[in-house]
N, C-alpha and C. Protein backbone atom coordinates (compact mmCIF):
# COMPACT_ATOMS: atom_id res chain seq x y z
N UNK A 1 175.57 85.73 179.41
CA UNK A 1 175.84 84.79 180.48
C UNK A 1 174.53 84.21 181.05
N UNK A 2 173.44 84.90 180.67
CA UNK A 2 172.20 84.48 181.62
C UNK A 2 171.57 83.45 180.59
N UNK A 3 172.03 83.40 179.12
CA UNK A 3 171.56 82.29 178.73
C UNK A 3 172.04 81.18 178.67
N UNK A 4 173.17 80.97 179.56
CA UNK A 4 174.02 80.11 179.50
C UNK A 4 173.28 79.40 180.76
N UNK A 5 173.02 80.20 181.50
CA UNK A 5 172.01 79.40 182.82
C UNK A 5 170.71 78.85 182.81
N UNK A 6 170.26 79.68 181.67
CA UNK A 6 169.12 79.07 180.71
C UNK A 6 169.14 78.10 180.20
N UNK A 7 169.53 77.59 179.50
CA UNK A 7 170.01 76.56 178.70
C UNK A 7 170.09 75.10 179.54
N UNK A 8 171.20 75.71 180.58
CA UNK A 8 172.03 74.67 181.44
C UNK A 8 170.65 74.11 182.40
N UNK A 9 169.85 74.90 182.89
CA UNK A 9 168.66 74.27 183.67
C UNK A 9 167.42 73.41 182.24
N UNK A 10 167.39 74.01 181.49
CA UNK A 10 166.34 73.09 180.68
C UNK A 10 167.15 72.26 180.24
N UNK A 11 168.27 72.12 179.89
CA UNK A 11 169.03 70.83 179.60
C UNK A 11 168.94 70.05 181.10
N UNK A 12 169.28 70.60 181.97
CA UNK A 12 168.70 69.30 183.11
C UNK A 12 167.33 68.87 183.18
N UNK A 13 166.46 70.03 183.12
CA UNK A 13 164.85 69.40 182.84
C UNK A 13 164.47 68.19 182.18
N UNK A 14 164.91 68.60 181.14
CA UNK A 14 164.72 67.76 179.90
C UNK A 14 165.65 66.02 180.28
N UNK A 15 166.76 66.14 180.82
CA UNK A 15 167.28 64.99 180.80
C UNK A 15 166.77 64.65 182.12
N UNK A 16 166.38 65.18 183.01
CA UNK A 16 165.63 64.51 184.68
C UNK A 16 163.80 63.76 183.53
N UNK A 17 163.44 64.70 182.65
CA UNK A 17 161.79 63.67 182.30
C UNK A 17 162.22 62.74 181.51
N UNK A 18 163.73 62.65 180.94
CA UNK A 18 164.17 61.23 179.54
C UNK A 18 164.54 60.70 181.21
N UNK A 19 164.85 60.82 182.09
CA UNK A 19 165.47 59.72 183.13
C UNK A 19 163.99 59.29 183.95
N UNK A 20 163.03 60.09 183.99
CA UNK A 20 161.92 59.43 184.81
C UNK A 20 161.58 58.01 183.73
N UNK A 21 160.67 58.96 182.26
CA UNK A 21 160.31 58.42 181.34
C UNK A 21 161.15 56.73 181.27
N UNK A 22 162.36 56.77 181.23
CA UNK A 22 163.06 55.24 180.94
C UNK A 22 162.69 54.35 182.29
N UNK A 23 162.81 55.03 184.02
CA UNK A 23 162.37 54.48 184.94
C UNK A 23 161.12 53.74 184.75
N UNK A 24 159.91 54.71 184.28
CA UNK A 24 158.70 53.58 184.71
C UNK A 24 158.90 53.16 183.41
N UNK A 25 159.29 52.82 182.25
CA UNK A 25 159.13 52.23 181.16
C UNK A 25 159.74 50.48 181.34
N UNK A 26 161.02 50.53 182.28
CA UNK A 26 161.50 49.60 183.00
C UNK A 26 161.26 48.93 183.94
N UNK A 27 160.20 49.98 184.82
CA UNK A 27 159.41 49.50 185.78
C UNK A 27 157.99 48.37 184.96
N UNK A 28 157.50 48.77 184.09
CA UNK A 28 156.32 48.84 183.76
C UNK A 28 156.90 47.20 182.57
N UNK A 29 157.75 46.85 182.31
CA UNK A 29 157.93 45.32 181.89
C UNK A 29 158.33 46.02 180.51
N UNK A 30 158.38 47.25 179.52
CA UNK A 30 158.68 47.62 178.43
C UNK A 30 159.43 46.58 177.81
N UNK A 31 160.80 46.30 178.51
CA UNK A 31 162.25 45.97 177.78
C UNK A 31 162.32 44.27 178.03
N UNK A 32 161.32 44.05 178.25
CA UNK A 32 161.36 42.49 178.79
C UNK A 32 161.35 41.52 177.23
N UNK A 33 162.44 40.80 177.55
CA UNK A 33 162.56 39.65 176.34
C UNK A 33 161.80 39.38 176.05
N UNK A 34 160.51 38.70 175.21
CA UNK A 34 159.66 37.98 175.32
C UNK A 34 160.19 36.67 173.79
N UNK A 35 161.02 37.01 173.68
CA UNK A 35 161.15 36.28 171.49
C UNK A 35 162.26 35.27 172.59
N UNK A 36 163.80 35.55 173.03
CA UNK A 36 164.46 34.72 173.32
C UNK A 36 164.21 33.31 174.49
N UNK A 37 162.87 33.68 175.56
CA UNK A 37 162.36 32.54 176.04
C UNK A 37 161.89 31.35 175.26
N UNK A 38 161.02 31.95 173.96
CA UNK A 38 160.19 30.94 173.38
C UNK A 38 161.05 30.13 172.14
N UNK A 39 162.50 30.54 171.98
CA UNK A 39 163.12 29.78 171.25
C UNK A 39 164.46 29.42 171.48
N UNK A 40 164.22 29.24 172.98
CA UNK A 40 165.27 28.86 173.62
C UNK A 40 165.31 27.44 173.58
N UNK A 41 164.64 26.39 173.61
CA UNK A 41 163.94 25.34 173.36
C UNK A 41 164.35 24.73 172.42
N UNK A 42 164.83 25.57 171.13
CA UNK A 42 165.05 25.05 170.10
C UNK A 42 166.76 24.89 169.67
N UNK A 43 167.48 25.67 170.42
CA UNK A 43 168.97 25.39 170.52
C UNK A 43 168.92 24.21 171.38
N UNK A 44 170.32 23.50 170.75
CA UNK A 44 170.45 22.60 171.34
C UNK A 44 171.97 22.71 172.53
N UNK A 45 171.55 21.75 173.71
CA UNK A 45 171.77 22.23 174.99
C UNK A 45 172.63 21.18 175.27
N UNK A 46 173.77 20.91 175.59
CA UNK A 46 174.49 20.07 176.00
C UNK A 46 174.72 19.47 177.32
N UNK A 47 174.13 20.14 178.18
CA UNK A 47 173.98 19.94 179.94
C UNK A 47 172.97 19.13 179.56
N UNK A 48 171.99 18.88 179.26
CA UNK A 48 171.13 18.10 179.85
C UNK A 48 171.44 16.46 179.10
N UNK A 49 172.02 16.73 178.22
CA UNK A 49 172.37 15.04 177.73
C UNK A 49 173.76 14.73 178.63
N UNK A 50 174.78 15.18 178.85
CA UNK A 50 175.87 14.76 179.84
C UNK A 50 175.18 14.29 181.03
N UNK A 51 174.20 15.22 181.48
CA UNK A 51 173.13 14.85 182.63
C UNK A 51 172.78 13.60 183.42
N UNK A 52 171.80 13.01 182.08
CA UNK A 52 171.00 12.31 181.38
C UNK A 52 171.72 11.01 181.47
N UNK A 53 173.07 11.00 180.74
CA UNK A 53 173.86 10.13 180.71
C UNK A 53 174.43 9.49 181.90
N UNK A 54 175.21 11.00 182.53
CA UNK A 54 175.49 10.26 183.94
C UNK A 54 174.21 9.59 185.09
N UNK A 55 173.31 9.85 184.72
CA UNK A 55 172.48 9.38 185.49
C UNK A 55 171.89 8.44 185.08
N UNK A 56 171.68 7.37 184.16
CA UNK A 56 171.57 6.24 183.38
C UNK A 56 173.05 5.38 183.58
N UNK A 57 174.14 5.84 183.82
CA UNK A 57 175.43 5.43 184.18
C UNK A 57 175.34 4.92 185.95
N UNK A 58 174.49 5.63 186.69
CA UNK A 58 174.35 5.37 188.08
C UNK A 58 173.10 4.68 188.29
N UNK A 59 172.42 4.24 187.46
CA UNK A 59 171.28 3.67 187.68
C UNK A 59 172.07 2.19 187.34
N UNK A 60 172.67 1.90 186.23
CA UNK A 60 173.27 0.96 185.89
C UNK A 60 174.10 -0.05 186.70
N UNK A 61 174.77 0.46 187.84
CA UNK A 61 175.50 0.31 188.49
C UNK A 61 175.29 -0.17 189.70
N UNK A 62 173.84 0.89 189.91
CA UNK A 62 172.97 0.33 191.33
C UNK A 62 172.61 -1.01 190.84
N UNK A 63 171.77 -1.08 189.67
CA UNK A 63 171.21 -2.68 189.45
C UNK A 63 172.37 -3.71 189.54
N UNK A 64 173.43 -3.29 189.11
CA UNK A 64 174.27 -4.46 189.03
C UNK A 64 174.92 -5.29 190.27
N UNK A 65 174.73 -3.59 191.13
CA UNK A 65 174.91 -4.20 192.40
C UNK A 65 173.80 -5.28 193.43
């Protein structure tokens, strides 16, 4: 029975330094995207031409007025 209490505390040890360890690793910028910013650019985006449009549609309209 006493190694059962053994066990049960270094199994918390062990999972309290994997729970610090992931903290500052997350703290510290580890997991940060850096690939999906720089080719985001290259999909093409449909908001900004509907945009684009309506606002060439209201420019149009002012002049005519």
């Amino acid at each position: 029975m006493n190694i059962m209490f053994l066990l049960l505390g270094v199994s918390l040890v062990v999972a309290l330094i994997f729970l610090v360890i992931f903290i500052v690793t997350v703290r510290s910028g580890q997991y940060d995207d850096m690939y999906t910013p720089s080719v985001r650019m290259l999909f093409e985006d449909g908001t900004s031409k509907t945009k684009s449009a309506t606002d060439n549609n209201k420019s149009k309209t002012k002049k005519n007025n």
